[in-house]
Structure formats: structure tokens, C-alpha cells
N, C-alpha and C. Protein backbone atom coordinates (compact mmCIF):
# COMPACT_ATOMS: atom_id res chain seq x y z
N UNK A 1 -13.56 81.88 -18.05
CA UNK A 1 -12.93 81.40 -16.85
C UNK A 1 -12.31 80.03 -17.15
N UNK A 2 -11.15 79.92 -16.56
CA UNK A 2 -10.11 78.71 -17.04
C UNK A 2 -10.02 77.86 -15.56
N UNK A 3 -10.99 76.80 -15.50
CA UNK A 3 -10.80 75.99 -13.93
C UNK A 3 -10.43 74.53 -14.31
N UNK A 4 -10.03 74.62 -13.16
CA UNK A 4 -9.66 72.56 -12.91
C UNK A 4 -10.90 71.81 -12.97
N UNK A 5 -11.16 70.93 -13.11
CA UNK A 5 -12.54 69.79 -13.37
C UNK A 5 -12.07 68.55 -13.12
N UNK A 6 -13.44 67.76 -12.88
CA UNK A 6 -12.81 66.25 -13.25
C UNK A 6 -14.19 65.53 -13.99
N UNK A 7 -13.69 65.00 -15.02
CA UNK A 7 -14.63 64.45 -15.77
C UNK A 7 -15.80 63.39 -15.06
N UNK A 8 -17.06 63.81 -15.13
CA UNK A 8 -17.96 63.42 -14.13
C UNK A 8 -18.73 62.16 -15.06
N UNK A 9 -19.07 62.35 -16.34
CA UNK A 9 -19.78 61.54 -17.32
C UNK A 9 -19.32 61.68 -18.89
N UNK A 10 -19.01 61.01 -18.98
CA UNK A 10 -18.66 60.96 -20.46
C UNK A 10 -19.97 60.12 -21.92
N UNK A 11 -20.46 61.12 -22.87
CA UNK A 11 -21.85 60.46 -23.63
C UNK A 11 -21.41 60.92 -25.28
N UNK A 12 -20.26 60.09 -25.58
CA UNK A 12 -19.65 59.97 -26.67
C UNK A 12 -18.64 61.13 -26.62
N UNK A 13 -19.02 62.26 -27.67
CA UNK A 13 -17.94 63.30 -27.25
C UNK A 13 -17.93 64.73 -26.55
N UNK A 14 -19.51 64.42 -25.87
CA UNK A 14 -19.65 65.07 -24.88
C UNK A 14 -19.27 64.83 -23.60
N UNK A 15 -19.07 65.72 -22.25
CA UNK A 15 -18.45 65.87 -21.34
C UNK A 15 -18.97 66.02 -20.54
N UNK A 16 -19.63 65.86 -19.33
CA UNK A 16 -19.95 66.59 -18.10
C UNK A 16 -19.10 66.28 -16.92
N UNK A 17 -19.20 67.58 -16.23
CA UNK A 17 -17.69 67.94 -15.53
C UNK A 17 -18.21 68.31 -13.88
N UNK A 18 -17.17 67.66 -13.19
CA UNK A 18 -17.64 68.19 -11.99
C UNK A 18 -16.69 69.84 -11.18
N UNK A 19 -17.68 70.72 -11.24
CA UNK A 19 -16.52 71.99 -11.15
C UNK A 19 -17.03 72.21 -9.74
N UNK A 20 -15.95 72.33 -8.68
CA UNK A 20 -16.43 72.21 -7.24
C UNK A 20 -17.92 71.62 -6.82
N UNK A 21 -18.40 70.98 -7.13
CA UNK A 21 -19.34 69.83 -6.78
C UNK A 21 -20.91 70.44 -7.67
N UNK A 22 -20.74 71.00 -8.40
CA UNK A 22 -21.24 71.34 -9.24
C UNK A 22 -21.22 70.25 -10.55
N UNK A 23 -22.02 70.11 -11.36
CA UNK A 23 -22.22 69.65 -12.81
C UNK A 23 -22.27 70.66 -13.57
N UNK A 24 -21.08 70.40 -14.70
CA UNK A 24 -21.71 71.31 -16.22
C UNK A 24 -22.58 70.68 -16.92
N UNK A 25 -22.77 71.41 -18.05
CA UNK A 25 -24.39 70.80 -18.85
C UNK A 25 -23.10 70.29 -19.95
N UNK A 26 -23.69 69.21 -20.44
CA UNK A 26 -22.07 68.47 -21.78
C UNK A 26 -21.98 69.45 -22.53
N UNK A 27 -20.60 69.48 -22.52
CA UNK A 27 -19.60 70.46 -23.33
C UNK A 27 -18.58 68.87 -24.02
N UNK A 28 -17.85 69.67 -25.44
CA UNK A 28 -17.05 68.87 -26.20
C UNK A 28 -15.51 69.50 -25.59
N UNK A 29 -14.55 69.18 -26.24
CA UNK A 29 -13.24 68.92 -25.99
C UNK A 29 -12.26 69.70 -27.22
N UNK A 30 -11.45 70.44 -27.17
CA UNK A 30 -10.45 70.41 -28.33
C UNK A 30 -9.62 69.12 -28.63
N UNK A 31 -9.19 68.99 -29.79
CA UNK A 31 -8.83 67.95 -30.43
C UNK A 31 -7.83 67.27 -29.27
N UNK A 32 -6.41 68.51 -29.18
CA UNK A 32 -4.98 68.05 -28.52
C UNK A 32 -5.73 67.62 -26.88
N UNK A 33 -6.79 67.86 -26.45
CA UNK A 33 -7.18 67.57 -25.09
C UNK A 33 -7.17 66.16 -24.54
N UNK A 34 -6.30 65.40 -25.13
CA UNK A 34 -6.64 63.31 -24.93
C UNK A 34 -5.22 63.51 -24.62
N UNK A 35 -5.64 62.21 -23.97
CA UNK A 35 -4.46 61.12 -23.86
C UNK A 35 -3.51 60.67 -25.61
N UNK A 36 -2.22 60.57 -25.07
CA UNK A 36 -1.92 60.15 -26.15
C UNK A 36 -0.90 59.22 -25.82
N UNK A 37 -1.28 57.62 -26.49
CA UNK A 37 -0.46 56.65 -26.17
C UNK A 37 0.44 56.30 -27.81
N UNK A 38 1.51 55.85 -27.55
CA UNK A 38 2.68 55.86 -28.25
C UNK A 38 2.94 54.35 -28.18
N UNK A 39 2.84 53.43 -29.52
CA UNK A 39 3.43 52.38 -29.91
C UNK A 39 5.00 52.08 -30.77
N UNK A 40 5.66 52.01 -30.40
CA UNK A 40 6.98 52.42 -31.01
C UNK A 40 7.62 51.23 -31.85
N UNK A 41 6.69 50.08 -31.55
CA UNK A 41 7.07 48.94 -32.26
C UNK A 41 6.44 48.77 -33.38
N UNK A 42 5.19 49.58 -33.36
CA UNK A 42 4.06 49.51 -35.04
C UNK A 42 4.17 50.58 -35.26
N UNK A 43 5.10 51.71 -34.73
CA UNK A 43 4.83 53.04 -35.02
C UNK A 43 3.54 53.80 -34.93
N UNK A 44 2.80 53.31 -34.03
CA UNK A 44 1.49 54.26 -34.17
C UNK A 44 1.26 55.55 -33.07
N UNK A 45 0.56 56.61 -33.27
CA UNK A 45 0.11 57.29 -31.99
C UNK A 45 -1.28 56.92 -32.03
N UNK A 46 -1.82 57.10 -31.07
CA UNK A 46 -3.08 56.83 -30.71
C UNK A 46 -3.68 57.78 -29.78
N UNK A 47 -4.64 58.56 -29.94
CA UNK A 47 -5.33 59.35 -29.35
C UNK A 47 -6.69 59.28 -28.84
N UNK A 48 -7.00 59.04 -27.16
CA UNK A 48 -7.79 58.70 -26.39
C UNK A 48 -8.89 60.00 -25.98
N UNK A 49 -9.67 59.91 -26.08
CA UNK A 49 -10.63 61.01 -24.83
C UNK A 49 -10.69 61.25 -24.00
N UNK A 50 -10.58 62.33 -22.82
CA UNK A 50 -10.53 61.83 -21.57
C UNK A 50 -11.80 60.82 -21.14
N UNK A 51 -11.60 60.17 -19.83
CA UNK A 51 -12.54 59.25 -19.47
C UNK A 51 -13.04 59.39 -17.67
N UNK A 52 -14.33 59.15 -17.68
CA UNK A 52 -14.32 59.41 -16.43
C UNK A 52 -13.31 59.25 -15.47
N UNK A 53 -13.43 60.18 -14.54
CA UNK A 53 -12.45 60.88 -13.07
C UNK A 53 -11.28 61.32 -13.33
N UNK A 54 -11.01 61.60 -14.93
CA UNK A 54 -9.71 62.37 -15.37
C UNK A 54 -9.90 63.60 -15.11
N UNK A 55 -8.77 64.12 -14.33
CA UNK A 55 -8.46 65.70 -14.04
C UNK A 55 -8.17 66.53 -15.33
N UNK A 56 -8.91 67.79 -15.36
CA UNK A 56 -9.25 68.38 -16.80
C UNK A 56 -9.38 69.60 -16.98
N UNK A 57 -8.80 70.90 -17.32
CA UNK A 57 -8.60 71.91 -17.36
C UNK A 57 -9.45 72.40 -18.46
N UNK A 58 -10.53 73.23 -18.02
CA UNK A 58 -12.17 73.73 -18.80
C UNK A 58 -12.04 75.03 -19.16
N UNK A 59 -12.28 75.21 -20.32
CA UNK A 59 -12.78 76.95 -20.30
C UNK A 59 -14.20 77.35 -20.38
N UNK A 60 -14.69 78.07 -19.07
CA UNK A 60 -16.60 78.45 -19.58
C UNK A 60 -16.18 79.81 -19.89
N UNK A 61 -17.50 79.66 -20.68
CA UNK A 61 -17.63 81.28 -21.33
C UNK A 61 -18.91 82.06 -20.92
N UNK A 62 -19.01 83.02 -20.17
CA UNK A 62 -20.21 83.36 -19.08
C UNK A 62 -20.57 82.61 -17.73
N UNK A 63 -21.75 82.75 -17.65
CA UNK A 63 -21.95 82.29 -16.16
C UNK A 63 -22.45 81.27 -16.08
N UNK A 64 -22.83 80.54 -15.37
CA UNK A 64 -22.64 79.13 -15.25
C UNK A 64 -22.00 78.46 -15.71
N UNK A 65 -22.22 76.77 -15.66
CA UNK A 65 -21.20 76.05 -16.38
C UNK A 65 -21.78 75.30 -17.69
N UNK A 66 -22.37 76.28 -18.51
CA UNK A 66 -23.55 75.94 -19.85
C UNK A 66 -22.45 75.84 -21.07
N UNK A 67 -21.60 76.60 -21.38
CA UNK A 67 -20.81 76.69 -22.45
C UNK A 67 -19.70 76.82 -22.31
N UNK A 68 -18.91 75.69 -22.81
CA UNK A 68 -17.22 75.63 -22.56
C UNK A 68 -16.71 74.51 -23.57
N UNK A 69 -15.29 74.18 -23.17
CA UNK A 69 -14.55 73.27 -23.70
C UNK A 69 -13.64 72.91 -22.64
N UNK A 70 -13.32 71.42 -22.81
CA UNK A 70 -12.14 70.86 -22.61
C UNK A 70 -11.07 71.42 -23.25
N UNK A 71 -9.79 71.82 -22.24
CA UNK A 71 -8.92 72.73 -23.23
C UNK A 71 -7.49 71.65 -22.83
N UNK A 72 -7.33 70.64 -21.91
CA UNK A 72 -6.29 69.93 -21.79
C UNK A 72 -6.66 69.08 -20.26
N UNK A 73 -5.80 68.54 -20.61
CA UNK A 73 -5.81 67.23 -19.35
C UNK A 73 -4.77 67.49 -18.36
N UNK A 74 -4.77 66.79 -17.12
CA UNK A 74 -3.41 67.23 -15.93
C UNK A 74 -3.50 66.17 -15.27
């Protein structure tokens, strides 16, 4: 199942998510799932994690919200 979330706690590169007022148990993230800020004067990209109360598009796999990933940000 592919739902909207919003990042409830963040405990390094684990996740817990609030899915209609529910908590998931921490789940990790795919890589492309961050923020990505752009320096154009040092040439750098820089790639962020989401951070708490970022809106976040999850995939669980079965029932409850025990096993998933961060699959992108919105």
C-alpha cells in the first residue's frame, strides 16, 4: 500500500510516520527520497533526509504499519 504520511520522529535513518493518526514502527528511506539543495556557486548538490512534519509518500508491505519505506517526499 502506497499512502501519504508525515514524518512524526526522525532517530538517525530511521523514520516514524504518522499515517492517519496512527504511528509506524521506524522504517528507513530510499536513497532519491531527500531533499536536495543545489549550490551553484561551489557547484555542490547536497542531499538532506526528510525531517520532522515533512509530507512523505510510504510504501507498507502487509498489514499494519511494521514494514515499509520512504519512497519520496511532496
Amino acid at each position: 500500500m502506497i499512502t501519504e504520511c508525515k514524518v512524526s520522529t526522525v532517530e538517525g535513518e530511521l523514520f516514524r510516520l504518522d499515517v492517519g493518526g496512527s504511528v509506524s514502527m521506524p522504517i528507513g528511506r530510499l536513497q532519491t527520497a531527500c531533499h536536495w539543495e543545489i549550490d551553484f556557486e561551489s557547484k555542490q548538490v547536497i542531499k538532506k533526509p526528510p525531517q520532522v512534519g515533512d509530507r512523505v509518500l510510504a510504501y507498507f508491505d502487509g498489514e499494519g504499519f511494521s514494514r515499509g519505506a520512504i519512497i519520496g517526499l511532496l
